[in-house]
PDB file of N, CA and C in Angstrom:
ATOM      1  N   UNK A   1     148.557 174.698-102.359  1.00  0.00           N
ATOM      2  CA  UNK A   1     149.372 175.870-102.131  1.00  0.00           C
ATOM      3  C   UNK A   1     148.580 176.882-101.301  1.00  0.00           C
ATOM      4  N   UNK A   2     149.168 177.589-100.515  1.00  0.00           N
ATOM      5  CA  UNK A   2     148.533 178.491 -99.594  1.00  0.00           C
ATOM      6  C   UNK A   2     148.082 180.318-100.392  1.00  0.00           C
ATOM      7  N   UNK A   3     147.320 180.433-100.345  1.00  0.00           N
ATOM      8  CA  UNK A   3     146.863 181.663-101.091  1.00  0.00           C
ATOM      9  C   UNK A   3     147.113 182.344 -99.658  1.00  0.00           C
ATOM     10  N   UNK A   4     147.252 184.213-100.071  1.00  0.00           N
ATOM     11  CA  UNK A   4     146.941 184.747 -98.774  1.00  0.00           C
ATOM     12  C   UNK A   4     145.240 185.325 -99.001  1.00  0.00           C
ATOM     13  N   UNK A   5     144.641 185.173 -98.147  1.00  0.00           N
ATOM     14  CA  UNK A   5     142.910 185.923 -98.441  1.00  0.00           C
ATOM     15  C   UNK A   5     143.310 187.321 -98.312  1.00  0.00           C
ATOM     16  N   UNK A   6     142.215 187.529 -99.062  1.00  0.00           N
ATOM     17  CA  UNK A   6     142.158 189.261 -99.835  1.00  0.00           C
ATOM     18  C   UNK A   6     140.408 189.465 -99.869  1.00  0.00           C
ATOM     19  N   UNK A   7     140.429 190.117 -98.884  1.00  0.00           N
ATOM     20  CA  UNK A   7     138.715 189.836 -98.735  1.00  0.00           C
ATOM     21  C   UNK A   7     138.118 191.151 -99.712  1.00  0.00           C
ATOM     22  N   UNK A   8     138.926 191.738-100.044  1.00  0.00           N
ATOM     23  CA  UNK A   8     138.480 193.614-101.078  1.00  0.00           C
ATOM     24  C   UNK A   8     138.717 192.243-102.574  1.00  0.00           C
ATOM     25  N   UNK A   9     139.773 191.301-102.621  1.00  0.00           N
ATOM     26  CA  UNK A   9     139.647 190.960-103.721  1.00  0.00           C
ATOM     27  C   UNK A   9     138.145 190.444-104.237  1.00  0.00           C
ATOM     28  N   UNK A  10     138.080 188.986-103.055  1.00  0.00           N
ATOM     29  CA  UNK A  10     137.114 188.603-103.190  1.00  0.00           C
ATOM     30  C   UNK A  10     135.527 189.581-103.138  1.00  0.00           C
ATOM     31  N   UNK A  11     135.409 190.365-102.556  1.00  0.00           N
ATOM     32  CA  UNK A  11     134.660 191.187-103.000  1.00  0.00           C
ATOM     33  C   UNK A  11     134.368 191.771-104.119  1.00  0.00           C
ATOM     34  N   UNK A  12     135.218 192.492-104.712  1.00  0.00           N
ATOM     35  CA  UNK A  12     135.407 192.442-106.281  1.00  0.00           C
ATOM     36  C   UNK A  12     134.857 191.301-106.853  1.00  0.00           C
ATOM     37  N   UNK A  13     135.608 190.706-106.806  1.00  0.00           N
ATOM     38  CA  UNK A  13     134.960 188.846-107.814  1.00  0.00           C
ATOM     39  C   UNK A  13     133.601 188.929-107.598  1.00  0.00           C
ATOM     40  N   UNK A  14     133.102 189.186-106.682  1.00  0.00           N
ATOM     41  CA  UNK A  14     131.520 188.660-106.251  1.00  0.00           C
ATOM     42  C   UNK A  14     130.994 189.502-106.893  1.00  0.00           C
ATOM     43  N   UNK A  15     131.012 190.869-106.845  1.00  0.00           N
ATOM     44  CA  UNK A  15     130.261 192.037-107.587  1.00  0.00           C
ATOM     45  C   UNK A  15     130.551 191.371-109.331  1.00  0.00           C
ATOM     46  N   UNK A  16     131.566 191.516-109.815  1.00  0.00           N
ATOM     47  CA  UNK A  16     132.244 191.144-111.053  1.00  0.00           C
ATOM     48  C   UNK A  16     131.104 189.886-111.190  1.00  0.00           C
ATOM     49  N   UNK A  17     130.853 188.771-110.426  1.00  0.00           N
ATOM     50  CA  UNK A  17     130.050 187.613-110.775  1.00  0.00           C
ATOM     51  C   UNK A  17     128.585 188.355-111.037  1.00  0.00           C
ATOM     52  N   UNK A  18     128.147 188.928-110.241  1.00  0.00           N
ATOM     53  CA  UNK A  18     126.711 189.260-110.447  1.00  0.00           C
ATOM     54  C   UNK A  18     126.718 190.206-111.789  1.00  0.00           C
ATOM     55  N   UNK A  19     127.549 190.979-112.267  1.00  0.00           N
ATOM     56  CA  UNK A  19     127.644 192.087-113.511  1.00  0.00           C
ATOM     57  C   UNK A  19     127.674 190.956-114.901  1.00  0.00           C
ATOM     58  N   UNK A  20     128.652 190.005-114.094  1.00  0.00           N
ATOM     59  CA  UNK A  20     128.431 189.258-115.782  1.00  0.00           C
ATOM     60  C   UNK A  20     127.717 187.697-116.130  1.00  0.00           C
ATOM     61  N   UNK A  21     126.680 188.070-114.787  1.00  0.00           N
ATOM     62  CA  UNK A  21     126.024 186.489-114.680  1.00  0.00           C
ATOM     63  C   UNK A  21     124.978 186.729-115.964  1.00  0.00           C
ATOM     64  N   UNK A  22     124.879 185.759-116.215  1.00  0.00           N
ATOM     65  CA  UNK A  22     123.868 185.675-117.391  1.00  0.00           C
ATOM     66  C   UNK A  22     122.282 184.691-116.569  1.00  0.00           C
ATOM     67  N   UNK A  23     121.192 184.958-117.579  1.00  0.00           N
ATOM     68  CA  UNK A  23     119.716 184.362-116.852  1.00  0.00           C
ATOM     69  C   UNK A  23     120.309 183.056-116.534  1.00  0.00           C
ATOM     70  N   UNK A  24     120.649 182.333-117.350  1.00  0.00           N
ATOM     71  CA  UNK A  24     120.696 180.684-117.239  1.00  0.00           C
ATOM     72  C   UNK A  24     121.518 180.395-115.794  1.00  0.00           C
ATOM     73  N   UNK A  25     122.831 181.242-115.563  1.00  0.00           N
ATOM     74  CA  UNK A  25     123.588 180.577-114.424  1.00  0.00           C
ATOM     75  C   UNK A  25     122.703 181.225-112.994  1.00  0.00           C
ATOM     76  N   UNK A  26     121.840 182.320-113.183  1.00  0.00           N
ATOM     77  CA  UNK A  26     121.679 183.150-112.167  1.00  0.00           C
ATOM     78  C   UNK A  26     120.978 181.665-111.009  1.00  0.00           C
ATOM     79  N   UNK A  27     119.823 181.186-112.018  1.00  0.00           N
ATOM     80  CA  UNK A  27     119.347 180.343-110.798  1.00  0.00           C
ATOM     81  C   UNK A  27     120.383 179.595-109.625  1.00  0.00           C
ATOM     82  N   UNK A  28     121.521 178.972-110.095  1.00  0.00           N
ATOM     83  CA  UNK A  28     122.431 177.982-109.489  1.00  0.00           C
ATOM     84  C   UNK A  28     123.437 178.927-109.092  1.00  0.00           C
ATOM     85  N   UNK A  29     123.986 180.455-109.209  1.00  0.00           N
ATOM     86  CA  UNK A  29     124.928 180.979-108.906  1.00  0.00           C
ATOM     87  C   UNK A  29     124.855 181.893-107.664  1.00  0.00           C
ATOM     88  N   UNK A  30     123.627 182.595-108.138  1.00  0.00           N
ATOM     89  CA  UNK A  30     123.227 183.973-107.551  1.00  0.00           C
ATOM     90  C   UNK A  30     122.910 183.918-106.026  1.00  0.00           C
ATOM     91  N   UNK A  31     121.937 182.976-105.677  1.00  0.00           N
ATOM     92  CA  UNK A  31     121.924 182.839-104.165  1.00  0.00           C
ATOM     93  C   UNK A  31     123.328 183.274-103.476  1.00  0.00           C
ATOM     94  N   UNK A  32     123.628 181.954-103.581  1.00  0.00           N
ATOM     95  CA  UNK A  32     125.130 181.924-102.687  1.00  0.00           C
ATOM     96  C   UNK A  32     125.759 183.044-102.986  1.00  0.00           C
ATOM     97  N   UNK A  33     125.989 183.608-104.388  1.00  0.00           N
ATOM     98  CA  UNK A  33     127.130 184.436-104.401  1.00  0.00           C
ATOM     99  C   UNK A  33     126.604 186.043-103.024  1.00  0.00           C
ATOM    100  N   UNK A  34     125.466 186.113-103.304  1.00  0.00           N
ATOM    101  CA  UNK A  34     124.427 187.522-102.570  1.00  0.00           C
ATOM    102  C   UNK A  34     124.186 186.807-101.039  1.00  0.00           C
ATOM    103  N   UNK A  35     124.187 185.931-100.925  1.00  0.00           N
ATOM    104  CA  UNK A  35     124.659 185.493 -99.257  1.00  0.00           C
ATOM    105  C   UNK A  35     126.117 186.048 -99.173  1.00  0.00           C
ATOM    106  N   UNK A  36     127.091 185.882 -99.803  1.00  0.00           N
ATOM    107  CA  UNK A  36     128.222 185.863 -99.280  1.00  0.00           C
ATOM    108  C   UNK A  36     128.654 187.599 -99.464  1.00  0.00           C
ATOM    109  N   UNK A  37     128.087 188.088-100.060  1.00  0.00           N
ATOM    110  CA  UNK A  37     127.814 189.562-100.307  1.00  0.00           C
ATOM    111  C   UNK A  37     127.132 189.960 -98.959  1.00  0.00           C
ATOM    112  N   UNK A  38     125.708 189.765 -98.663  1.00  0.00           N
ATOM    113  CA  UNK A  38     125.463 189.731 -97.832  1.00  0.00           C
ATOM    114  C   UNK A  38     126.086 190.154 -96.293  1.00  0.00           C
ATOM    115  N   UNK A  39     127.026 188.810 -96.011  1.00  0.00           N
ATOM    116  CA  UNK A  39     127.925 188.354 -94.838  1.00  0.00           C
ATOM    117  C   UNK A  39     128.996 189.851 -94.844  1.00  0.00           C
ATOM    118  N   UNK A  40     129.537 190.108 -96.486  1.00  0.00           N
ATOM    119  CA  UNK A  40     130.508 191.078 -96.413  1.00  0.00           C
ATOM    120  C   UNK A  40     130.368 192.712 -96.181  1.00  0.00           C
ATOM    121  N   UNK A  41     128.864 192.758 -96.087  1.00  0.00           N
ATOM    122  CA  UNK A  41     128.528 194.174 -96.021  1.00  0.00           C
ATOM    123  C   UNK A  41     128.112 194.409 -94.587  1.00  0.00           C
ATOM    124  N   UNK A  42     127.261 193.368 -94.284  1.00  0.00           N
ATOM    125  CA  UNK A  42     127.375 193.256 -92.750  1.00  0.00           C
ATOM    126  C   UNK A  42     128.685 193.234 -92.008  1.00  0.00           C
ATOM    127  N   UNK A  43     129.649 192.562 -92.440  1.00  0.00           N
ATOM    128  CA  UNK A  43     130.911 192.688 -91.266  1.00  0.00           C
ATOM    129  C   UNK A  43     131.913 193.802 -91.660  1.00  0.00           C
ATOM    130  N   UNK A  44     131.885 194.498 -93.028  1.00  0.00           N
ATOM    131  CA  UNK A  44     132.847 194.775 -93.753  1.00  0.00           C
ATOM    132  C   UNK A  44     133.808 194.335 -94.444  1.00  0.00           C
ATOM    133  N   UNK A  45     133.870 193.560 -94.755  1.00  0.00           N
ATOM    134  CA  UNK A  45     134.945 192.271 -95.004  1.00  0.00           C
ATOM    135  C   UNK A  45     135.146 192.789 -96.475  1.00  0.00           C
ATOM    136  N   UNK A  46     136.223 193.650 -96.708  1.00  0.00           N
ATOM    137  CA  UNK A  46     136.355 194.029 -98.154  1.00  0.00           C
ATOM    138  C   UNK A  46     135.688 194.850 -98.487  1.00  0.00           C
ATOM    139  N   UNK A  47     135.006 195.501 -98.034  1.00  0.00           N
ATOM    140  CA  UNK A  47     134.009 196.659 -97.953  1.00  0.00           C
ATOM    141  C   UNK A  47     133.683 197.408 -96.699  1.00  0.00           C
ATOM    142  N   UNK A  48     133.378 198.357 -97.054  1.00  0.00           N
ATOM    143  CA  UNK A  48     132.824 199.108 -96.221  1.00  0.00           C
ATOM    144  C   UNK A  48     131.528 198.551 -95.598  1.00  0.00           C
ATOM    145  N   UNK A  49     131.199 198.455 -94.797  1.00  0.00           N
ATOM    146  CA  UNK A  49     129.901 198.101 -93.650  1.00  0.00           C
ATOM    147  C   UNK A  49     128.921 198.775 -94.133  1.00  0.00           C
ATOM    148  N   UNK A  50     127.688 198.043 -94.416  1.00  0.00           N
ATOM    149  CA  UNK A  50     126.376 199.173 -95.137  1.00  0.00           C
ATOM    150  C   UNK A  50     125.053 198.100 -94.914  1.00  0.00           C
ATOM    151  N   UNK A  51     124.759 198.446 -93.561  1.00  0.00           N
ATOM    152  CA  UNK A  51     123.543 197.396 -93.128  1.00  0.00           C
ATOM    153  C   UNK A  51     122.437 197.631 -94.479  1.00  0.00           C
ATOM    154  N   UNK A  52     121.963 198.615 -95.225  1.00  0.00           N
ATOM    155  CA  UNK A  52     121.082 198.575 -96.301  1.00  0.00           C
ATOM    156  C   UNK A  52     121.589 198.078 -96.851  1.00  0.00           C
ATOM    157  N   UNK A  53     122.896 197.637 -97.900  1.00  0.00           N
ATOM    158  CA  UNK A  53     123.056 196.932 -98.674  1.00  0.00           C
ATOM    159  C   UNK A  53     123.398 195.400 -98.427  1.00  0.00           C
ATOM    160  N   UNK A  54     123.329 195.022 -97.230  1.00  0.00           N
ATOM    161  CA  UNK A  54     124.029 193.939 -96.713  1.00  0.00           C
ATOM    162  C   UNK A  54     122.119 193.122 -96.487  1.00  0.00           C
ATOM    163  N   UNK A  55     120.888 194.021 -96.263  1.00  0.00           N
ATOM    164  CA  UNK A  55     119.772 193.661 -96.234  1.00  0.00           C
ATOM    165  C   UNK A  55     119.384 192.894 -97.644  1.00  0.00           C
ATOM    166  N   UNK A  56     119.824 194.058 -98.604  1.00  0.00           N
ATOM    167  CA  UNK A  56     119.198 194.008 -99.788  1.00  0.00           C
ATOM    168  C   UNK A  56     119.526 192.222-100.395  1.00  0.00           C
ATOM    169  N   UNK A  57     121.291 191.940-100.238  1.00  0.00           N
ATOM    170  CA  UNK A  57     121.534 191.320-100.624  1.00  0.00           C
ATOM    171  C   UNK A  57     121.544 189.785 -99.824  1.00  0.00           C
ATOM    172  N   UNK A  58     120.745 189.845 -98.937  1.00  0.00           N
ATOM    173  CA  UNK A  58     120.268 188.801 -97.774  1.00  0.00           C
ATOM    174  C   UNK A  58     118.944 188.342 -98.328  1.00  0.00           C
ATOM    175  N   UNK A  59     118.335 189.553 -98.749  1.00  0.00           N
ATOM    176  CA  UNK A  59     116.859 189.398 -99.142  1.00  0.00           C
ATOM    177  C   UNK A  59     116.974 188.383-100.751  1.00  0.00           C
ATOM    178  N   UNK A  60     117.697 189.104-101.659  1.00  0.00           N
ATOM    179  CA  UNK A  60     117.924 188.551-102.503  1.00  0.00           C
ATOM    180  C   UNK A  60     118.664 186.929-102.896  1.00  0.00           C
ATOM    181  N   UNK A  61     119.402 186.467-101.740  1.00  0.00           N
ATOM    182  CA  UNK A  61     119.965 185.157-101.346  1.00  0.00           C
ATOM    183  C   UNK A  61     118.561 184.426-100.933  1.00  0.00           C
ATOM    184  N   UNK A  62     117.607 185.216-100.035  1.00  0.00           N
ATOM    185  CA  UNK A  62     116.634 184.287-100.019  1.00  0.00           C
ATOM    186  C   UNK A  62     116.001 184.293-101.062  1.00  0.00           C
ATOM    187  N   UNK A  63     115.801 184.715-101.811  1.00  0.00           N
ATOM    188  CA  UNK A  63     114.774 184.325-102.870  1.00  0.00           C
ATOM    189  C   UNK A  63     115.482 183.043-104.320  1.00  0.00           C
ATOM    190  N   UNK A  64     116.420 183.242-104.260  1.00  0.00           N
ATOM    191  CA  UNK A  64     117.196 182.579-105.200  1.00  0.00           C
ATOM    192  C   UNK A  64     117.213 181.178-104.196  1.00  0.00           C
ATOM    193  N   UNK A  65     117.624 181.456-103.694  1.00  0.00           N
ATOM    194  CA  UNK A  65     117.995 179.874-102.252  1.00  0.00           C
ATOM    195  C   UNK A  65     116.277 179.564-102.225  1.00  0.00           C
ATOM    196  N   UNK A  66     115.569 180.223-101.989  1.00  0.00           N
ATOM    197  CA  UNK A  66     114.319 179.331-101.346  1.00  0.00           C
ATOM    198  C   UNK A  66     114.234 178.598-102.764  1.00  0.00           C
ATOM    199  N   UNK A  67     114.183 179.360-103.815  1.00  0.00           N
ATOM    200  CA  UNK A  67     113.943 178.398-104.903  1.00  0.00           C
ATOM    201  C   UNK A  67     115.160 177.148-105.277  1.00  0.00           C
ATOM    202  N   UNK A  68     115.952 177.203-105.036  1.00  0.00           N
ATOM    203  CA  UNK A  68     116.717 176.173-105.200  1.00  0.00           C
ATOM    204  C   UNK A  68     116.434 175.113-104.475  1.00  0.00           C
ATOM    205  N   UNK A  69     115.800 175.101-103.008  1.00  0.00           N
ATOM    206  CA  UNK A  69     115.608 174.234-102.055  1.00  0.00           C
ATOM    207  C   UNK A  69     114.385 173.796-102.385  1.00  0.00           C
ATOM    208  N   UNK A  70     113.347 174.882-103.066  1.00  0.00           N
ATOM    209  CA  UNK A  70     112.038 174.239-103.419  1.00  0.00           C
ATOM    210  C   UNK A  70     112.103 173.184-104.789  1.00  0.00           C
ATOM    211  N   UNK A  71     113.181 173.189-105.443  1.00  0.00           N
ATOM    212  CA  UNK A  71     112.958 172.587-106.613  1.00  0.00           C
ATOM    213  C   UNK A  71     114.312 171.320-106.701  1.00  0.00           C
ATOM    214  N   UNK A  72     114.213 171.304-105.193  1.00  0.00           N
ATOM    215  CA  UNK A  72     114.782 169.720-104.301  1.00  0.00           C
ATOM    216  C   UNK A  72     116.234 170.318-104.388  1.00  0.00           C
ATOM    217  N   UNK A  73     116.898 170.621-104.241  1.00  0.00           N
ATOM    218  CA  UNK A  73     118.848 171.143-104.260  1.00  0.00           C
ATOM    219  C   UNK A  73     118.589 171.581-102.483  1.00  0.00           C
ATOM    220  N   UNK A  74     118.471 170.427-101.809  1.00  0.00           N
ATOM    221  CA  UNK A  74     118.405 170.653-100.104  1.00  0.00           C
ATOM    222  C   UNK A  74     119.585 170.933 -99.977  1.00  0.00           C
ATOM    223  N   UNK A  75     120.860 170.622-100.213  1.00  0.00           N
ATOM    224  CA  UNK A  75     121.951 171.218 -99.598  1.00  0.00           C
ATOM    225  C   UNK A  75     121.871 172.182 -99.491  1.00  0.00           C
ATOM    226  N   UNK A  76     121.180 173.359 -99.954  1.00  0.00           N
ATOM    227  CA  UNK A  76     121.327 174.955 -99.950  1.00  0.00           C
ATOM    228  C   UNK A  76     120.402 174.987 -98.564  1.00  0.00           C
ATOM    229  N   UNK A  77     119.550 174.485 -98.075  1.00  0.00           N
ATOM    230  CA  UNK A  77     118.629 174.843 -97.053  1.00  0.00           C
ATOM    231  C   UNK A  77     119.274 175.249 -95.752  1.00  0.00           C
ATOM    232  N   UNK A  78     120.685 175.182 -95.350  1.00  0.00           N
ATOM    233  CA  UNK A  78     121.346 175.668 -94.465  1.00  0.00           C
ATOM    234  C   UNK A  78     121.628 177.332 -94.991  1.00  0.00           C
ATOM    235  N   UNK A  79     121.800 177.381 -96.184  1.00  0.00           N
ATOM    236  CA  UNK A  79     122.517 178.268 -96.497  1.00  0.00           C
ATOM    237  C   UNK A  79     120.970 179.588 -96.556  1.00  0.00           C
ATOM    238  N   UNK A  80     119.911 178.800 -97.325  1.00  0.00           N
ATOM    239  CA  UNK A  80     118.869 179.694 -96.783  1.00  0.00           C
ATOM    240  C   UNK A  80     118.227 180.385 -95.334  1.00  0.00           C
ATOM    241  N   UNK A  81     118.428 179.279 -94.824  1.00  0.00           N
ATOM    242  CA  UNK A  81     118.190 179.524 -93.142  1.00  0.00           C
ATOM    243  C   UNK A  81     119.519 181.193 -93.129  1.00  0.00           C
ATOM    244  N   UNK A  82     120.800 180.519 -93.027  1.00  0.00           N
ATOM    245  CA  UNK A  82     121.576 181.793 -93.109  1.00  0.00           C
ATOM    246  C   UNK A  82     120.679 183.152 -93.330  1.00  0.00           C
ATOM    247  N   UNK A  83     120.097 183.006 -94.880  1.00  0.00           N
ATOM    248  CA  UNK A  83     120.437 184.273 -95.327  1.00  0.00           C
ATOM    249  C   UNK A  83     118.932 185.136 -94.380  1.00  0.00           C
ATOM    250  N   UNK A  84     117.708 183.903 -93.920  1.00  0.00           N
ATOM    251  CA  UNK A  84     117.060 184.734 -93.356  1.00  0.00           C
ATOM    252  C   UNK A  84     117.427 185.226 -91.606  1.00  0.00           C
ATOM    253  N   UNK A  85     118.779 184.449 -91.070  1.00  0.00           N
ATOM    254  CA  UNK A  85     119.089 184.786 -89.888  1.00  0.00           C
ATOM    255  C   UNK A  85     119.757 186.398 -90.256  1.00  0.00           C
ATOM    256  N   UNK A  86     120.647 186.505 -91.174  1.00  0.00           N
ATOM    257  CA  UNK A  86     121.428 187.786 -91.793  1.00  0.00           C
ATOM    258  C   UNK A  86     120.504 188.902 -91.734  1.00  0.00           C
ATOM    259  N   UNK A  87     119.226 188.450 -92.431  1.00  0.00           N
ATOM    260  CA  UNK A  87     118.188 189.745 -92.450  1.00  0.00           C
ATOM    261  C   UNK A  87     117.416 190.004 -90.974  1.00  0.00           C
ATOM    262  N   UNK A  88     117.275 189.173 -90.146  1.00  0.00           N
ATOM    263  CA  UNK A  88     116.861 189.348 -88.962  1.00  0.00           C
ATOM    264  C   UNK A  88     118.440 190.355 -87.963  1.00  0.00           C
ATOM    265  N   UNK A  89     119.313 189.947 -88.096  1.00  0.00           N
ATOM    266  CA  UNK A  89     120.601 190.709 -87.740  1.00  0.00           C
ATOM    267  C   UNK A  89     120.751 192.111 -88.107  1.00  0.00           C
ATOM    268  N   UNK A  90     120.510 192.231 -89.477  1.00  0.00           N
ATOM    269  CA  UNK A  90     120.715 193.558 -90.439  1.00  0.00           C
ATOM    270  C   UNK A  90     119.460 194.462 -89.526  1.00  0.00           C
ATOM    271  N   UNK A  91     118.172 193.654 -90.046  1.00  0.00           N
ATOM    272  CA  UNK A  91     117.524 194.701 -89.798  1.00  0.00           C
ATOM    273  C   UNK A  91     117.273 195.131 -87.354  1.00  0.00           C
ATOM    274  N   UNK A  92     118.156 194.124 -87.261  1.00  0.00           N
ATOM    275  CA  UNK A  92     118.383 194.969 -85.241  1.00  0.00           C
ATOM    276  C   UNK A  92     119.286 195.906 -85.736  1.00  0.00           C
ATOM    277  N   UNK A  93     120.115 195.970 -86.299  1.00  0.00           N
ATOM    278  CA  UNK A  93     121.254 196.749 -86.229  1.00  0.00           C
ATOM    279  C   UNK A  93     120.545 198.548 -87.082  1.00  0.00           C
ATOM    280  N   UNK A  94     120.066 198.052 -87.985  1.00  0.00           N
ATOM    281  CA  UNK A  94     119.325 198.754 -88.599  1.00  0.00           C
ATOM    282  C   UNK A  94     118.496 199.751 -87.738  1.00  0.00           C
ATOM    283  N   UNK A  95     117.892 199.106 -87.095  1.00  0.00           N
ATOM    284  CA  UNK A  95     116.606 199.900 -85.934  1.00  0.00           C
ATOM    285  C   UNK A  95     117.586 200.768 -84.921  1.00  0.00           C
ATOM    286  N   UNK A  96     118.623 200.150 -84.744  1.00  0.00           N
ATOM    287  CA  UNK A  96     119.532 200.358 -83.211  1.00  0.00           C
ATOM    288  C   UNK A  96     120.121 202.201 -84.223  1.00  0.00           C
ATOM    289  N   UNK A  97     120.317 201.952 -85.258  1.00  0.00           N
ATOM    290  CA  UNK A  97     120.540 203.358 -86.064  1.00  0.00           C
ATOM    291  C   UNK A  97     119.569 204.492 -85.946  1.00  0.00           C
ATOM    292  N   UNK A  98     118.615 204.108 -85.873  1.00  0.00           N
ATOM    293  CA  UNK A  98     117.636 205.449 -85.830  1.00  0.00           C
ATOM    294  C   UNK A  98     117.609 206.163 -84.525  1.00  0.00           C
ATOM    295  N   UNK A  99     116.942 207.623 -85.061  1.00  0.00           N
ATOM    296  CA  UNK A  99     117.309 207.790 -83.556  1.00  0.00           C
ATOM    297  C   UNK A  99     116.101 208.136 -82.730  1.00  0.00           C
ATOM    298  N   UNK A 100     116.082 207.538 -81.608  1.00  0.00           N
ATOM    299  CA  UNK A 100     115.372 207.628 -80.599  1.00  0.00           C
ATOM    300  C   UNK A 100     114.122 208.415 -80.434  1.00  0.00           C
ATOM    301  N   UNK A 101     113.836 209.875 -81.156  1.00  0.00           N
ATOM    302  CA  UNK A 101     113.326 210.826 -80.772  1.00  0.00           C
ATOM    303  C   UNK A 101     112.318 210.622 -82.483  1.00  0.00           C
ATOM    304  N   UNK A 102     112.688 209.661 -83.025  1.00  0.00           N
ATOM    305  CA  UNK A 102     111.716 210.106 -83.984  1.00  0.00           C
ATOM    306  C   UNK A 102     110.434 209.258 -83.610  1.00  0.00           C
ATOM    307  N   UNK A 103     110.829 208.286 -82.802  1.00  0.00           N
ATOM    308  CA  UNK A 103     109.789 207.038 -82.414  1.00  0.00           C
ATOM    309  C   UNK A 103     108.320 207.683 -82.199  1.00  0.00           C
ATOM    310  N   UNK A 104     107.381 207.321 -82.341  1.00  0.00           N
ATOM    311  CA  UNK A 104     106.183 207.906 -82.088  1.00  0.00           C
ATOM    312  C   UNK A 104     105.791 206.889 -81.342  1.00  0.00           C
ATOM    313  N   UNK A 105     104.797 206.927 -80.122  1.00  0.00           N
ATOM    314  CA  UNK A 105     104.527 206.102 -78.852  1.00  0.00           C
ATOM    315  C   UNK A 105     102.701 206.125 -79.151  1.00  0.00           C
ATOM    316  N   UNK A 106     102.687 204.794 -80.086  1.00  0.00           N
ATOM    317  CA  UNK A 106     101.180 204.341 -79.709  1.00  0.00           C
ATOM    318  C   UNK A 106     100.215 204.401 -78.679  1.00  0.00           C
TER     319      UNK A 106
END
């Protein structure tokens, strides 16, 4: 059956997942769910656009993902690569924010 996407829903859900994840699921859940958090703060997708929080939760996908891939679950290793391309993205966009005049010239 065809759902219509609701990207504020799914946003919700994702926050809602991380509030009521417990230790045991975090290892196998949390990556992915904070990648896809991630993706949504960077584009806005159901949220408002917030390159700091869209970092935070890139940073946090890698750390959950590297360990999943280190403790052999390779299918995630695409999804890690992702989350460190996301933080390389976040943080240009990030820099491109500041402004100009505070730069100090080595």
């Amino acid at each position: 059956m065809y759902v219509r996407k609701n990207e504020k829903e799914a946003f919700n859900i994702y926050m809602h997942c991380l509030d009521t994840m417990t230790d045991q699921a975090a290892p196998i859940v949390a990556g992915p769910v904070h990648l896809r958090l991630g993706k949504m703060f960077l584009y806005g997708l159901g949220v408002e656009k917030n390159y700091k929080s869209a970092l935070i939760c890139y940073q946090k996908a890698e750390a959950f993902l590297y360990d999943m891939v280190a403790d052999g679950d390779i299918k995630y290793r695409k999804s890690l690569e992702a989350a460190i391309r996301g933080q390389a993205k976040v943080r240009e966009l990030l820099l491109e924010e500041l402004p100009e005049d505070e730069w100090l010239e080595d």
